[in-house]
C-alpha atoms as a PDB file:
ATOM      1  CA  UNK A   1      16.105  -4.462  72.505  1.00  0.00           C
ATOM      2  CA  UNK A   2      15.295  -8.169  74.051  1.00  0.00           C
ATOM      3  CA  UNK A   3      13.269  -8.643  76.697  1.00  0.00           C
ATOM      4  CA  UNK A   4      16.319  -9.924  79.147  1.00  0.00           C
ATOM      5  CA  UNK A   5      17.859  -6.019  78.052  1.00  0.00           C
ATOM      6  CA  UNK A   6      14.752  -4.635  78.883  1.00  0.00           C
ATOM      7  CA  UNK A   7      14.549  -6.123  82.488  1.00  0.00           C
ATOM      8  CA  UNK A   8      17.541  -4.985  83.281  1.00  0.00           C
ATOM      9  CA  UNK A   9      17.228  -1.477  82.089  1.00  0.00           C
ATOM     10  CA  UNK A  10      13.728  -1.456  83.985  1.00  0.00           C
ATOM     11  CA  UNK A  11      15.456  -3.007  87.138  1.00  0.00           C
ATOM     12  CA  UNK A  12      18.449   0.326  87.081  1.00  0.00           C
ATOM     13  CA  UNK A  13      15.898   2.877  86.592  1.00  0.00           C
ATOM     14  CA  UNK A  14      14.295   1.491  89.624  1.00  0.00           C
ATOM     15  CA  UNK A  15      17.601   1.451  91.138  1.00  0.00           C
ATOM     16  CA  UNK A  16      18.331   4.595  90.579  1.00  0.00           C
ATOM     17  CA  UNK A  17      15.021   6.032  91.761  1.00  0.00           C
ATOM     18  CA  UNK A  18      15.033   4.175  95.207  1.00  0.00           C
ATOM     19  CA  UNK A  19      18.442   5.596  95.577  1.00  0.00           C
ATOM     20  CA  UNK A  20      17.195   8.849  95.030  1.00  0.00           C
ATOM     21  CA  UNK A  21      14.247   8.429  97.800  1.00  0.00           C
ATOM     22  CA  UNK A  22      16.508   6.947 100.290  1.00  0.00           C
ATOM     23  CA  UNK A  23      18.958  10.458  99.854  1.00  0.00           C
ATOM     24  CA  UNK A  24      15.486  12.156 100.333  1.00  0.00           C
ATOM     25  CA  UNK A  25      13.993  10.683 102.731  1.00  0.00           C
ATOM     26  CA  UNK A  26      17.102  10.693 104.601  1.00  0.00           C
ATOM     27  CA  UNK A  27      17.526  14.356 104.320  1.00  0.00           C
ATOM     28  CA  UNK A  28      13.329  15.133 105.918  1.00  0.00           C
ATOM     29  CA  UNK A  29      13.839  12.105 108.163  1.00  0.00           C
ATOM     30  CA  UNK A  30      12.970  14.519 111.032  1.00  0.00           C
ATOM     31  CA  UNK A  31       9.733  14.921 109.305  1.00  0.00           C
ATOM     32  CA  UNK A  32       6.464  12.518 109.371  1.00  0.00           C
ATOM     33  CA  UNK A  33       5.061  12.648 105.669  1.00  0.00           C
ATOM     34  CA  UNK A  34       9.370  11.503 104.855  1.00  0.00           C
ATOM     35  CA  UNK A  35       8.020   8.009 105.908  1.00  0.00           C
ATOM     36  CA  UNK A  36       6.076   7.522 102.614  1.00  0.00           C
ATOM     37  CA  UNK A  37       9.381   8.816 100.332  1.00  0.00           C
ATOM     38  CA  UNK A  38      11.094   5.782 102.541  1.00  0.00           C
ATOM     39  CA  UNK A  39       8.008   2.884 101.856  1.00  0.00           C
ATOM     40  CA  UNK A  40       8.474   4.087  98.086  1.00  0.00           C
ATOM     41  CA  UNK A  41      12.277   4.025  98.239  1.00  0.00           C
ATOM     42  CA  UNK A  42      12.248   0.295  99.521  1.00  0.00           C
ATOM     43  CA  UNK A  43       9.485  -0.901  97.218  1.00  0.00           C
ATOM     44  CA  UNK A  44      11.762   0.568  94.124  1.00  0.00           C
ATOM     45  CA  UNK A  45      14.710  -1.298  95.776  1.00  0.00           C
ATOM     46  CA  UNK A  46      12.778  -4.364  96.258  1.00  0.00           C
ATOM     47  CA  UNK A  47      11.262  -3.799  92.948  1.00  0.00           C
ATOM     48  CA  UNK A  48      15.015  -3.504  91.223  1.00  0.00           C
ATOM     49  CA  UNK A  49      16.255  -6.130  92.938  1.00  0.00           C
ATOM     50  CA  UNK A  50      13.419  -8.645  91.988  1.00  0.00           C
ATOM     51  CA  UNK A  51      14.492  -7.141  87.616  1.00  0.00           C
ATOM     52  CA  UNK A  52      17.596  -8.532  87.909  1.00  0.00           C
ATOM     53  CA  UNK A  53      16.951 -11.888  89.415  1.00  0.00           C
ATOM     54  CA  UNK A  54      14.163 -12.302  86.366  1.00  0.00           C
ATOM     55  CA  UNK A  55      16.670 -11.128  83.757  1.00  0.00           C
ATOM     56  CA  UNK A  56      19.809 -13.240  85.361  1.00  0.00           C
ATOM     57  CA  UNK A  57      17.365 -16.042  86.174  1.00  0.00           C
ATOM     58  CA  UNK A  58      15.987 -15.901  82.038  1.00  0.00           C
ATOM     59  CA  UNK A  59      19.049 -15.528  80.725  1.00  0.00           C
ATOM     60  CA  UNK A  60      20.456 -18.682  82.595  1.00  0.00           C
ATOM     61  CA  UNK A  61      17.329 -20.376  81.497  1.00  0.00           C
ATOM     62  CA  UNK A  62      17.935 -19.422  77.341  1.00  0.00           C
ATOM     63  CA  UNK A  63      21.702 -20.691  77.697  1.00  0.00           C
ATOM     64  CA  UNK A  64      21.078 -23.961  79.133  1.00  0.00           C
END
């Protein structure tokens, strides 16, 4: 697997983990320790988001 692949698998599993936290913390939102499942789920967002621009941004770089 090349390292553009890799990104890009890295950056869904991230995806799919902050999606996860949001649907958690939005279930406890009532509660106060739900706050840290919401910092986590926009750090993995964040995180996912920041993957794919590297792996769109490197593979724009290798074609030109």
């Amino acid at each position: 697997m090349n390292r553009i692949t890799q990104l890009e698998f890295h950056g869904s599993i991230l995806l799919i983990t902050g999606m996860i936290m949001v649907l958690i913390w939005s279930f406890f939102k009532a509660e106060w320790w739900s706050t840290v499942f919401g910092f986590l789920a926009l750090f993995f967002l964040i995180e996912a988001i920041w993957h794919y621009a590297v792996a769109d941004y490197k593979r724009i770089k290798k074609e030109n």
